[in-house]
C-alpha atoms as a PDB file:
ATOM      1  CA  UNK A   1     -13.715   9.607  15.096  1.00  0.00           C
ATOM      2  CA  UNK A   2     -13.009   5.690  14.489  1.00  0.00           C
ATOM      3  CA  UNK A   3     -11.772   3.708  16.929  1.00  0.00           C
ATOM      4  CA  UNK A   4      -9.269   2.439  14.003  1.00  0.00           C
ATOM      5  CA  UNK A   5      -5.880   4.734  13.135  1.00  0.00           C
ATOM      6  CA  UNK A   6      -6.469   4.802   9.622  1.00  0.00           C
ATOM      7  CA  UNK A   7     -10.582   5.089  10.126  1.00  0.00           C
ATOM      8  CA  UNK A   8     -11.039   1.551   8.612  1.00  0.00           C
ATOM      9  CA  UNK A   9     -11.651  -1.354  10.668  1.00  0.00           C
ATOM     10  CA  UNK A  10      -9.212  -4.039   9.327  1.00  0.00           C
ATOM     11  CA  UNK A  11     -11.664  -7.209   9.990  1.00  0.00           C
ATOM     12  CA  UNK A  12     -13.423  -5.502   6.949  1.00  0.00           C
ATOM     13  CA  UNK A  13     -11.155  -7.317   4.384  1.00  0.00           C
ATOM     14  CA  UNK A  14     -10.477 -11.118   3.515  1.00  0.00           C
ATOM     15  CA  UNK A  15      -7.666 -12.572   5.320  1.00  0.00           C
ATOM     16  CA  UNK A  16      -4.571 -12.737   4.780  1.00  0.00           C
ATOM     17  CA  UNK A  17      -4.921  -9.023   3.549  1.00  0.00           C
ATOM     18  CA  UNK A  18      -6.394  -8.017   6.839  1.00  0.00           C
ATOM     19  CA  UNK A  19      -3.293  -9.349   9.058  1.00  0.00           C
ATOM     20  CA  UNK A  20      -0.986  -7.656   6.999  1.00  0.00           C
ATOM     21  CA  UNK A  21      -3.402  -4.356   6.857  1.00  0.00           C
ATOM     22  CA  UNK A  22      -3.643  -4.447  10.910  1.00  0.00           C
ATOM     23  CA  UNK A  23       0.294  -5.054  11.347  1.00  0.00           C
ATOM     24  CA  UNK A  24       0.919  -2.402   8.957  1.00  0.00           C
ATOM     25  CA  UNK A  25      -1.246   0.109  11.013  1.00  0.00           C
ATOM     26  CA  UNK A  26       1.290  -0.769  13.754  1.00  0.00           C
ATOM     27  CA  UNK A  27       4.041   0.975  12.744  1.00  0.00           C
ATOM     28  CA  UNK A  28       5.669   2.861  15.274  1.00  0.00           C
ATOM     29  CA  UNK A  29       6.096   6.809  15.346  1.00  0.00           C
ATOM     30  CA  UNK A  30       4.473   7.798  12.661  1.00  0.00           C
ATOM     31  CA  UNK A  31       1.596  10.620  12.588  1.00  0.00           C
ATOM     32  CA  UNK A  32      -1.554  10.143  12.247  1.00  0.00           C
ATOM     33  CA  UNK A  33      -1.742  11.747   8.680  1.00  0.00           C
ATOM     34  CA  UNK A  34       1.126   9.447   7.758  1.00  0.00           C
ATOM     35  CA  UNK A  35      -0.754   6.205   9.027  1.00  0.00           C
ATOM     36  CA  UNK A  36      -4.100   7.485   7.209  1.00  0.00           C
ATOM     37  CA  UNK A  37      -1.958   8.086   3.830  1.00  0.00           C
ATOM     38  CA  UNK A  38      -0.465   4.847   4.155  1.00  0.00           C
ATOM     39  CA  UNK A  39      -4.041   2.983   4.712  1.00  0.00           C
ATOM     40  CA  UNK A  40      -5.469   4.352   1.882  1.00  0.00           C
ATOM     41  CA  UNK A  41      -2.320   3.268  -0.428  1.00  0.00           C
ATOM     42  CA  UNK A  42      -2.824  -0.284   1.319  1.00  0.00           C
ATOM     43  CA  UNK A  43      -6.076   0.010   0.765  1.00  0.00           C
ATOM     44  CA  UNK A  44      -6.006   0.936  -2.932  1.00  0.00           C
ATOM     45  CA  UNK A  45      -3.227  -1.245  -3.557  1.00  0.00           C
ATOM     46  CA  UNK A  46      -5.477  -4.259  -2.207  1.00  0.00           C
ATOM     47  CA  UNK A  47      -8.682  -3.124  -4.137  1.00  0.00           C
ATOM     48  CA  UNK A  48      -6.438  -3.412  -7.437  1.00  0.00           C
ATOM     49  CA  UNK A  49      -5.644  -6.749  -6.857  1.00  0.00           C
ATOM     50  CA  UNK A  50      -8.454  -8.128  -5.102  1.00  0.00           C
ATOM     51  CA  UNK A  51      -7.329  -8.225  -1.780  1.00  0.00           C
ATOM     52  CA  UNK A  52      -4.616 -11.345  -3.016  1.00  0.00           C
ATOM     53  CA  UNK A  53      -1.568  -9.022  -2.132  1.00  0.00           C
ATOM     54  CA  UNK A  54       0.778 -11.866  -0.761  1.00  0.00           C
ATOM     55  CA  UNK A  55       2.576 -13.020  -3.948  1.00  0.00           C
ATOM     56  CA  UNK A  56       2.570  -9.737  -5.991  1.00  0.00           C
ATOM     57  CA  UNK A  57       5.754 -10.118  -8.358  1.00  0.00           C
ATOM     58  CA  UNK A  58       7.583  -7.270  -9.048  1.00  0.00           C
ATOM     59  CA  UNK A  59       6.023  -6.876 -12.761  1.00  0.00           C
ATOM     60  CA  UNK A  60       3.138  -6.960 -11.029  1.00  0.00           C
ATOM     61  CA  UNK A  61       3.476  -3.605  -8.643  1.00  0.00           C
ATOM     62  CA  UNK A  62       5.709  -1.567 -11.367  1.00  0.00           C
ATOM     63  CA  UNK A  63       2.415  -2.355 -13.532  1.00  0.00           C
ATOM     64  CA  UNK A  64      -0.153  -0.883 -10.662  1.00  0.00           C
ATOM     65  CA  UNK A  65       2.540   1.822 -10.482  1.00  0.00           C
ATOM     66  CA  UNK A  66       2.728   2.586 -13.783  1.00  0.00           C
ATOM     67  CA  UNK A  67      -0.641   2.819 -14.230  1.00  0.00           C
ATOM     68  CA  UNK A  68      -1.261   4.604 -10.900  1.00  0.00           C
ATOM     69  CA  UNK A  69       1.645   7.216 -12.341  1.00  0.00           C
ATOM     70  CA  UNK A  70      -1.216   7.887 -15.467  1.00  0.00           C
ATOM     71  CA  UNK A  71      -4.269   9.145 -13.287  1.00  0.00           C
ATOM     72  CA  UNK A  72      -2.425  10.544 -10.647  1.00  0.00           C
ATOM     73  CA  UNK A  73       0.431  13.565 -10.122  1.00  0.00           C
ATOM     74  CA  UNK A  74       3.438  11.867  -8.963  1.00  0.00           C
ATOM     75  CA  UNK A  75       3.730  13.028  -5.831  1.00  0.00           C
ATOM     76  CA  UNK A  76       0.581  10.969  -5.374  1.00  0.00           C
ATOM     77  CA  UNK A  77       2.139   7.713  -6.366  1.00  0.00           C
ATOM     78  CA  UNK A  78       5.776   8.416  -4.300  1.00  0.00           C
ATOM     79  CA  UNK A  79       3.439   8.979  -1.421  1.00  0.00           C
ATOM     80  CA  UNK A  80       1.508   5.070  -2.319  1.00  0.00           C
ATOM     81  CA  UNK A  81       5.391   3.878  -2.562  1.00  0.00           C
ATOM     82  CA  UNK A  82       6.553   5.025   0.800  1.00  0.00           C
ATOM     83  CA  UNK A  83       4.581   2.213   2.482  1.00  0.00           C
ATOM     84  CA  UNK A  84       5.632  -0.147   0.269  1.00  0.00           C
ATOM     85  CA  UNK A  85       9.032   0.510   1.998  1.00  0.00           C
ATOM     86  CA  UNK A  86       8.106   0.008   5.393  1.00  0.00           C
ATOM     87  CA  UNK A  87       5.298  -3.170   4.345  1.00  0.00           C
ATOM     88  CA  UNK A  88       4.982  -6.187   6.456  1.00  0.00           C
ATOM     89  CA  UNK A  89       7.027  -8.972   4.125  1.00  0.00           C
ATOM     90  CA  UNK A  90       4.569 -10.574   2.297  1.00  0.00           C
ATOM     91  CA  UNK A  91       3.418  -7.676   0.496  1.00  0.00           C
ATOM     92  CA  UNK A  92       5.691  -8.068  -2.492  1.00  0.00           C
ATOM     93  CA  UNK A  93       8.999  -7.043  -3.432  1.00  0.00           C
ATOM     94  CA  UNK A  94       9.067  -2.936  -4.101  1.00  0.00           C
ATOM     95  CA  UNK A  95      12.821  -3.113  -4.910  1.00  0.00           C
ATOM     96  CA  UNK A  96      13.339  -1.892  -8.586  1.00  0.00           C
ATOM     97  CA  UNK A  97       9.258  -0.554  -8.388  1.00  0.00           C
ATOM     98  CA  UNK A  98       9.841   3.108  -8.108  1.00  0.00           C
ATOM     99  CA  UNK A  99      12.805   3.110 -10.522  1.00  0.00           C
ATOM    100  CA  UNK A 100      10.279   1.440 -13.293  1.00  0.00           C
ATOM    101  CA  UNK A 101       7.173   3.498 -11.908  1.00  0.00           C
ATOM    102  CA  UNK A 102       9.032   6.924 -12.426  1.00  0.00           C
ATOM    103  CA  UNK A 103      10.757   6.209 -15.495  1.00  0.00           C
ATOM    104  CA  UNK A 104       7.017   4.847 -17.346  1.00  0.00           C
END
């Protein structure tokens, strides 16, 4: 097993995506299942947008959403909003995101 929580070492993306990643991980009593679901929806959510996550607009994420809501059941994409709640600020606003996400 990795040394990491979520399995991914966090030095393996650009800054400042990797400080937020790591400070994410940090999140206090949450299960390890949680921390790995919420990785990979960091994770995914960084791939998207080439690792530039710090001044995502609103239009922006309700997009990635919106899209994400098209190839994937929707209890798929609540579970990528639920750290979007709890995200280190920096990561974009997610007010108003899964309003617009569930009603594309």
């Amino acid at each position: 097993m990795s040394e990491f929580v979520s399995g991914v070492d966090p030095a393996s993306f650009p800054e400042p995506f990797a400080g937020l990643y790591r400070s994410h991980l940090q999140l206090k009593g949450l299960r390890p299942k949680t921390v790995g679901a919420y990785a990979r929806a960091m994770r995914r959510i960084g791939q998207h947008f080439d690792y530039e996550v710090t001044a995502l607009s609103p239009a922006q994420l309700t997009d990635y959403f919106t899209q994400l809501k098209a190839s994937h059941s929707w209890s798929g994409v609540k579970l990528d909003l639920s750290p979007r709640r709890a995200a280190p600020s920096g990561l974009g606003s997610p007010r108003g995101t899964v309003e617009a996400a569930a009603s594309a």
